[in-house]
C-alpha atoms as a PDB file:
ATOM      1  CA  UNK A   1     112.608  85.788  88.535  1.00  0.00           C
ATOM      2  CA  UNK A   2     110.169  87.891  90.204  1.00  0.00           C
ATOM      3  CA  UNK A   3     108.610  85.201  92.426  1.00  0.00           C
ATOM      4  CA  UNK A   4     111.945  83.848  93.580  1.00  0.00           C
ATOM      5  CA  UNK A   5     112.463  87.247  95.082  1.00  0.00           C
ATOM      6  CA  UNK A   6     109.376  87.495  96.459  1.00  0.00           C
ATOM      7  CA  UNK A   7     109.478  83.815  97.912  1.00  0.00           C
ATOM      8  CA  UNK A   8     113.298  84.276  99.538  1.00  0.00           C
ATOM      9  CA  UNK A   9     111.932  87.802 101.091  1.00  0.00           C
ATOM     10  CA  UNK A  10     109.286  85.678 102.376  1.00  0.00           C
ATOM     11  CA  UNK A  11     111.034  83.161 103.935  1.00  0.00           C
ATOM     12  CA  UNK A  12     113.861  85.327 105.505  1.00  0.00           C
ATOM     13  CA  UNK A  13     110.424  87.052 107.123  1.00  0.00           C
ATOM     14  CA  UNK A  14     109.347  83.686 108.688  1.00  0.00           C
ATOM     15  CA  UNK A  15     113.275  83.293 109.464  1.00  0.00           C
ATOM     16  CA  UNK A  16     112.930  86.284 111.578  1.00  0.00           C
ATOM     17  CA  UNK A  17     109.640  86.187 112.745  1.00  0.00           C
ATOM     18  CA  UNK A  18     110.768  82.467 113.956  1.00  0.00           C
ATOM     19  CA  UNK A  19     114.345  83.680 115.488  1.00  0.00           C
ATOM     20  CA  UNK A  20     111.700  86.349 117.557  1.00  0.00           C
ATOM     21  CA  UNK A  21     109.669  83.717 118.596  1.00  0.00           C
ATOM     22  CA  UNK A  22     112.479  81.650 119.735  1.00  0.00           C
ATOM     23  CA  UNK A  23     114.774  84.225 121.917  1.00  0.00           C
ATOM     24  CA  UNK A  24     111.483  85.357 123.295  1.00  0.00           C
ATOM     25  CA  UNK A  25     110.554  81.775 124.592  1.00  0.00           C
ATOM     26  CA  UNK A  26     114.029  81.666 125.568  1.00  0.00           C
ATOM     27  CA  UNK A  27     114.098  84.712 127.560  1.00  0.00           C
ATOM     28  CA  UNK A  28     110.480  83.902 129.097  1.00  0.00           C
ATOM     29  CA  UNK A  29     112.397  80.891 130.402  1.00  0.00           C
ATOM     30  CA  UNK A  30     114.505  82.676 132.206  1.00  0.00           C
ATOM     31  CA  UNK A  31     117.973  81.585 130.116  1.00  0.00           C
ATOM     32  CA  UNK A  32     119.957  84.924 130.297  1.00  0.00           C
ATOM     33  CA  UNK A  33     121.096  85.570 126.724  1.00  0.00           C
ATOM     34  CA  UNK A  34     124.410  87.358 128.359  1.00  0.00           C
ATOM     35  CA  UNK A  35     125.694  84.108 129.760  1.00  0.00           C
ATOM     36  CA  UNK A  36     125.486  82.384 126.807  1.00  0.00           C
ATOM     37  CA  UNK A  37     129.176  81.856 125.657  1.00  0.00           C
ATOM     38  CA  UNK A  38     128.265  80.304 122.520  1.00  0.00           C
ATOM     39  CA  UNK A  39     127.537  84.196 121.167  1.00  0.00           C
ATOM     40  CA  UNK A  40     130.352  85.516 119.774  1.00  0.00           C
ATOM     41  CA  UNK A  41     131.007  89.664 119.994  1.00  0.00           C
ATOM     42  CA  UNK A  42     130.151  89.422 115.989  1.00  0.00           C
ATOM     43  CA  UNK A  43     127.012  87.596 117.170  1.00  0.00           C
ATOM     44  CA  UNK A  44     125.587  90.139 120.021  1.00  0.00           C
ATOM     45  CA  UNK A  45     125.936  93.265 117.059  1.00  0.00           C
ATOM     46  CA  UNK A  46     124.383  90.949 114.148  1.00  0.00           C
ATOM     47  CA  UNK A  47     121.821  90.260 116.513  1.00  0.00           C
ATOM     48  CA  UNK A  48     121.328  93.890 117.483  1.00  0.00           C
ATOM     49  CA  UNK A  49     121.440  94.909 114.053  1.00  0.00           C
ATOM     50  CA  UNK A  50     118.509  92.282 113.312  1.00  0.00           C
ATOM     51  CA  UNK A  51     116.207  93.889 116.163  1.00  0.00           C
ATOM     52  CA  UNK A  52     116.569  97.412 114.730  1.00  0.00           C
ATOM     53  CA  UNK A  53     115.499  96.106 111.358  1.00  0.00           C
ATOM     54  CA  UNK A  54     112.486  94.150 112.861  1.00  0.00           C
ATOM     55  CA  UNK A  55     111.384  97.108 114.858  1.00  0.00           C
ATOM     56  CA  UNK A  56     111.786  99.657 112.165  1.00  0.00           C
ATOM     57  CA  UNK A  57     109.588  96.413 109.868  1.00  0.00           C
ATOM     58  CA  UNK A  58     107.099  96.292 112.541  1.00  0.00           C
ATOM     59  CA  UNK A  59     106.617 100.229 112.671  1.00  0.00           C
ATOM     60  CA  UNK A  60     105.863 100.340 109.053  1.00  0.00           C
ATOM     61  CA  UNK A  61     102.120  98.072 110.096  1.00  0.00           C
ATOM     62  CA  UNK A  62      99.254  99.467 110.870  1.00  0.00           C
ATOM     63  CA  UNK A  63      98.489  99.588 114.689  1.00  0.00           C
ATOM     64  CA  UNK A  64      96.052  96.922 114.733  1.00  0.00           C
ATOM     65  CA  UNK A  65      98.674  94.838 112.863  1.00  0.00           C
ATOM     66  CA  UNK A  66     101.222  95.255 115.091  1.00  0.00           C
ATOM     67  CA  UNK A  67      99.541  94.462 117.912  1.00  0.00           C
ATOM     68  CA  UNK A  68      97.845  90.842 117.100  1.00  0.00           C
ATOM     69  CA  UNK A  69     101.829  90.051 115.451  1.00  0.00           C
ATOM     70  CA  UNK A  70     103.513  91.341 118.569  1.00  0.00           C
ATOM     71  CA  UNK A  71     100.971  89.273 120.677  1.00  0.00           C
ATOM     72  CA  UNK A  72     101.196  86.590 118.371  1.00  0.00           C
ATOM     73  CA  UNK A  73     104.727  86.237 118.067  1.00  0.00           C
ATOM     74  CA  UNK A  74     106.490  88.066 120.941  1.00  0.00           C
ATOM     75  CA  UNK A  75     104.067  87.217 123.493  1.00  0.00           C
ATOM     76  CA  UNK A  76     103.297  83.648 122.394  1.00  0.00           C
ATOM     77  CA  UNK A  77      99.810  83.990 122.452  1.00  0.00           C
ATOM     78  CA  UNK A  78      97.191  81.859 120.567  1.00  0.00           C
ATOM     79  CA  UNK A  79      94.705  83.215 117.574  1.00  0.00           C
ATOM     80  CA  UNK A  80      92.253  82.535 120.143  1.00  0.00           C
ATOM     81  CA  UNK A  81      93.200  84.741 123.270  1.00  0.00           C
ATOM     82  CA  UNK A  82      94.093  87.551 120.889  1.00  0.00           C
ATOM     83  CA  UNK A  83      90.910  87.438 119.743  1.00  0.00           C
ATOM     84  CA  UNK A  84      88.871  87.268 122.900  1.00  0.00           C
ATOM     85  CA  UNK A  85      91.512  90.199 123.570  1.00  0.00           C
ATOM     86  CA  UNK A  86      90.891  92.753 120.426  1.00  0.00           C
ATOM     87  CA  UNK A  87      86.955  91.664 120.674  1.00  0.00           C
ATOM     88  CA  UNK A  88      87.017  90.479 117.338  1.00  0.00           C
ATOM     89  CA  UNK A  89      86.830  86.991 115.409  1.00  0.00           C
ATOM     90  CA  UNK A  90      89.903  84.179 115.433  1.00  0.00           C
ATOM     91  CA  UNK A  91      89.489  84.147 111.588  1.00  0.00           C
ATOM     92  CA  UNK A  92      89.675  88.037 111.685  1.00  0.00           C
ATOM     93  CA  UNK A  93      92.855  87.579 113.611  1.00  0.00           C
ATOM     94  CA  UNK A  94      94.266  84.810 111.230  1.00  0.00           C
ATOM     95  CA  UNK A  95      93.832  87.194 108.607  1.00  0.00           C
ATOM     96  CA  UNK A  96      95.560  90.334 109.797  1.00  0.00           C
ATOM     97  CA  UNK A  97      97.954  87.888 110.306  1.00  0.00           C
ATOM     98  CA  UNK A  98      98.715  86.527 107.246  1.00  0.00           C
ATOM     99  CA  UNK A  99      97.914  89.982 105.903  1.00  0.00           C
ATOM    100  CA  UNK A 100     100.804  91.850 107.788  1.00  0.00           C
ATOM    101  CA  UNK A 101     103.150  88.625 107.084  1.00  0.00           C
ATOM    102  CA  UNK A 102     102.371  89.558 103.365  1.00  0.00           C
ATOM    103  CA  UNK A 103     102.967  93.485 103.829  1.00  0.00           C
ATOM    104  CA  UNK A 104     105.850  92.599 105.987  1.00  0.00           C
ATOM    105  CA  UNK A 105     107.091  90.445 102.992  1.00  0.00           C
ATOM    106  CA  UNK A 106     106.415  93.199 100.585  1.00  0.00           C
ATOM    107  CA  UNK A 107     108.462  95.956 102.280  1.00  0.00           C
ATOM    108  CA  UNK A 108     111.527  94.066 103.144  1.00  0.00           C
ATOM    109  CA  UNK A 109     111.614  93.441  98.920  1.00  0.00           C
ATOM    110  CA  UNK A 110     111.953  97.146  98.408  1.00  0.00           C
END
């Protein structure tokens, strides 16, 4: 019972992280979200309501964490060129990675 909490948490996580990921690369291509008549009113405060959460998840990370997901994910930036950024090792990036997906995971279960 325990792991099918822990693996739904998980995947709404990776749901969010990849809904990020996605209006970011749709912003970057200059697609104005406030055109878009498919969002509804209901839509614009859902997805408001998502960024507070994800911001107030992301402030919970250590610094270091926060930065390599935010570069990661919001900035669409590769393992590689965050670690030729930080100064530090693309496996030592791939594992802060997967360690603040896990922490991430952990405190949206609580």
């Amino acid at each position: 019972m325990e792991q099918q909490i822990i693996q739904r948490y998980r995947r709404e996580v990776y749901r969010i992280g990849w809904r990020l990921q996605y209006r970011c690369k749709k912003t970057y291509r200059n697609e104005c979200v406030l055109f878009d008549t498919s969002l509804t009113q209901e839509d614009e405060t859902e997805d408001m309501i998502n960024r507070i959460s994800i911001e107030q998840l992301l402030d919970t990370l250590p610094t270091k964490g926060r930065v390599i997901l935010q570069k990661l994910y919001l900035q669409e930036m590769t393992e590689a060129e965050v670690a030729a950024q930080l100064h530090m090792s693309q496996q030592g990036v791939n594992k802060w990675k997967r360690k603040m997906i896990q922490q991430l995971s952990q405190t949206a279960n609580f």
